[in-house]
Protein backbone atom coordinates (compact mmCIF):
# COMPACT_ATOMS: atom_id res chain seq x y z
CA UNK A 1 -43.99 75.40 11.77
CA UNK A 2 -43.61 76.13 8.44
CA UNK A 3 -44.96 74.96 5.44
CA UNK A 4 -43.85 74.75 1.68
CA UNK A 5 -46.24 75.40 -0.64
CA UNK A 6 -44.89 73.63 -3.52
CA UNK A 7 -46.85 71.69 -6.21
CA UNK A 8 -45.93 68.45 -7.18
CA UNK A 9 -45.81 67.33 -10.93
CA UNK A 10 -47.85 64.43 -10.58
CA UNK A 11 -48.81 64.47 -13.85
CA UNK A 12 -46.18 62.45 -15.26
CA UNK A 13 -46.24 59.00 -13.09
CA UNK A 14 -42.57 58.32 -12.42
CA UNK A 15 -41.65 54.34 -13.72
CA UNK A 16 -41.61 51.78 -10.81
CA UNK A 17 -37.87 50.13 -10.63
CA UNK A 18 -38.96 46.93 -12.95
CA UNK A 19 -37.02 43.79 -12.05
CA UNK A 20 -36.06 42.44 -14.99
CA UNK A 21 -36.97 38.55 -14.92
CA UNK A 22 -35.35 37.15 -17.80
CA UNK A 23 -31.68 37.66 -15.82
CA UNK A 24 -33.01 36.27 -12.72
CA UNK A 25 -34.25 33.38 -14.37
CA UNK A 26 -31.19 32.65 -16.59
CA UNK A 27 -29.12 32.57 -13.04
CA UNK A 28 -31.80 30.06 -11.42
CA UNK A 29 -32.13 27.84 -14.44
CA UNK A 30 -27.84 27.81 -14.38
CA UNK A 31 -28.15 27.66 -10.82
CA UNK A 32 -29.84 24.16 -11.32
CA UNK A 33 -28.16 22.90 -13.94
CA UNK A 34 -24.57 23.09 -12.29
CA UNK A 35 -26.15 21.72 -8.68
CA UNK A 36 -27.81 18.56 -10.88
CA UNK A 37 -24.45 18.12 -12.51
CA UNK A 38 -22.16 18.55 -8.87
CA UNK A 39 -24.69 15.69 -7.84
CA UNK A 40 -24.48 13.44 -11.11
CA UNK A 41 -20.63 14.00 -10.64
CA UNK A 42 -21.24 12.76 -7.27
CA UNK A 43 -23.22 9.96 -7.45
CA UNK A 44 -20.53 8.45 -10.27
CA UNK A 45 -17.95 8.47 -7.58
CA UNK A 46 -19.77 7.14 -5.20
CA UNK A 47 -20.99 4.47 -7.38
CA UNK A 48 -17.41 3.61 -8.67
CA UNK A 49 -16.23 3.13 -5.41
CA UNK A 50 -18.24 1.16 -4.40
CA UNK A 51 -17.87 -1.12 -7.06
CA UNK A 52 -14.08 -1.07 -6.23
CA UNK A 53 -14.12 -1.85 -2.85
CA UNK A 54 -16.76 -4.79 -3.60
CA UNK A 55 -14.25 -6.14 -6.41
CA UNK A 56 -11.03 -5.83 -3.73
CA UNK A 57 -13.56 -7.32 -1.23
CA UNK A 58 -14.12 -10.48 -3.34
CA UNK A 59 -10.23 -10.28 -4.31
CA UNK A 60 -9.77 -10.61 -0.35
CA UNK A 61 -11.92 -13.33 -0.15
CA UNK A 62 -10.24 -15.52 -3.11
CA UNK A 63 -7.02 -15.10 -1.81
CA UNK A 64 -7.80 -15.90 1.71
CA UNK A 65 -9.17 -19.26 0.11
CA UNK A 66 -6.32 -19.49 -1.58
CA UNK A 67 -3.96 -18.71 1.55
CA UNK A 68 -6.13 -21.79 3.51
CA UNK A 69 -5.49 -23.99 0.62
CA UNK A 70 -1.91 -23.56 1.15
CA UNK A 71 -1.61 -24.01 4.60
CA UNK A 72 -3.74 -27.06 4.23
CA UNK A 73 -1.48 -27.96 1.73
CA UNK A 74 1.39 -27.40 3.60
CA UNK A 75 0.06 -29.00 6.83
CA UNK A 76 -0.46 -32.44 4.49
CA UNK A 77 3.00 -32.21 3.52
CA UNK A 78 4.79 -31.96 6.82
CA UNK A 79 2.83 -35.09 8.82
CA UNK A 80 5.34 -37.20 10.30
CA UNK A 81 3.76 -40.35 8.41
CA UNK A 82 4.57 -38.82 4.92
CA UNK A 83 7.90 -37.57 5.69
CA UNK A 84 8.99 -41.08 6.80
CA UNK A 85 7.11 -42.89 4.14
CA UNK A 86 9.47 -39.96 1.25
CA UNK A 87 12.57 -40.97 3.75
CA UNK A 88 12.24 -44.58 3.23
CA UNK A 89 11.51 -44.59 -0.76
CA UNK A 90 14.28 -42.23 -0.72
CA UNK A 91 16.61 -44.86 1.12
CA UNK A 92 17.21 -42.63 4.28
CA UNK A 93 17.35 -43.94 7.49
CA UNK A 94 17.65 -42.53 10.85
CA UNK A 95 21.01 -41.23 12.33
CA UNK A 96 22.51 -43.80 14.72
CA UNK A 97 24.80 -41.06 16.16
CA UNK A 98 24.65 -37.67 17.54
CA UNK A 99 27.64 -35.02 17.50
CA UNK A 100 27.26 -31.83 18.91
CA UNK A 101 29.97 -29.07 18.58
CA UNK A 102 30.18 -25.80 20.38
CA UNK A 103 31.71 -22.65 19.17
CA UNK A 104 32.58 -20.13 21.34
CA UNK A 105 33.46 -17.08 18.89
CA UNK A 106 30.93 -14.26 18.24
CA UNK A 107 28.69 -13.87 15.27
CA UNK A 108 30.30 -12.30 12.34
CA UNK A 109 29.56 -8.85 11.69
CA UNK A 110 29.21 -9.03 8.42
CA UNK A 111 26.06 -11.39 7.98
CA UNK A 112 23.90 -8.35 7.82
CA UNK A 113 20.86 -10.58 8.98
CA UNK A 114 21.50 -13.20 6.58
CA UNK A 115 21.96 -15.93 9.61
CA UNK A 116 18.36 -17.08 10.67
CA UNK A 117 17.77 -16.07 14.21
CA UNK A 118 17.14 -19.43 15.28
CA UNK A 119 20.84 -20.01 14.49
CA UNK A 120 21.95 -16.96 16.82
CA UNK A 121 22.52 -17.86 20.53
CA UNK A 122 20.58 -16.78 23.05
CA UNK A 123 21.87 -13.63 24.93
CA UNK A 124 21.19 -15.21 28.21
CA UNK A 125 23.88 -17.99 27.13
CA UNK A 126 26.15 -16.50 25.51
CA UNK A 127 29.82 -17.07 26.32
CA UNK A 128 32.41 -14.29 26.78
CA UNK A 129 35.59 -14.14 24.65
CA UNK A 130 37.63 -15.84 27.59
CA UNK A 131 35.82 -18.57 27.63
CA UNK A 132 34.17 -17.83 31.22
CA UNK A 133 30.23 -17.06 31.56
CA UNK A 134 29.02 -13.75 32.59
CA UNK A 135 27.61 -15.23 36.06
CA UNK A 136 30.91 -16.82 37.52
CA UNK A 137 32.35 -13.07 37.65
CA UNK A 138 29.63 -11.61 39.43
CA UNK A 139 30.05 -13.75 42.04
CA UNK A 140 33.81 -13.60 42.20
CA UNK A 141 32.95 -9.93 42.74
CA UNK A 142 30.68 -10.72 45.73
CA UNK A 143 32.75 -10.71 49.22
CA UNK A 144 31.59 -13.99 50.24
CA UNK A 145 34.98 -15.52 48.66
């Protein structure tokens, strides 16, 4: 093995690698400040939300009052006794005949919807353009003719 006979200058001490704390610090403190803000900033929202859905909450609740109100309302108007009592101060009286009429000729198509479906015939009903229904020929089909 060999060894190096070499003297070492130790007579100047070499600086340590200082870690400069004012940096560091300036980072942390910044650091901080922009985490307190992000949770200020968050807080607000959450705050204002809340308040908004509570508000649309109590908006909910008004007009659901409101909406029983009306049907209340609407449930007073339509009894049978009040209608008849409006009929007779009106002068009305009830029909002494009936007349029905049928009509056999399809729907127009150009109502777009604007005939109330309680208007339309039924499909099971409804009467072919010849004036015959649906059922009579599937059993002229049938072989027991």
């Amino acid at each position: 093995m060999a060894v190096l006979n070499r003297t070492l200058d130790r007579s100047e001490p070499r600086p340590a690698p200082s870690l400069r704390l004012a940096p560091v610090l300036l980072v942390a403190g910044l650091a901080l400040v922009v985490i307190a803000l992000l949770q200020i900033v968050q807080t607000s929202e959450a705050t204002t939300t809340s308040f908004s859905i509570q508000t649309l909450k109590q908006d909910k609740l008004e007009l659901e009052s409101t909406v029983r109100g009306l049907e209340a309302e609407v449930g007073r108007l339509s009894s049978i006794e009040r209608v008849e009592r409006e009929a007779a101060r009106l002068g009305l009286q009830p029909a002494t005949s009936r007349m029905t009429v049928n009509v056999n000729v399809p729907l127009p198509a150009t109502t777009g919807g604007a005939l109330p479906s309680r208007f339309a015939p039924d499909e099971a009903n409804e009467i072919e353009a010849d004036g015959s229904p649906w059922w009579r020929e599937l059993l002229e089909a049938l072989p027991f003719n």
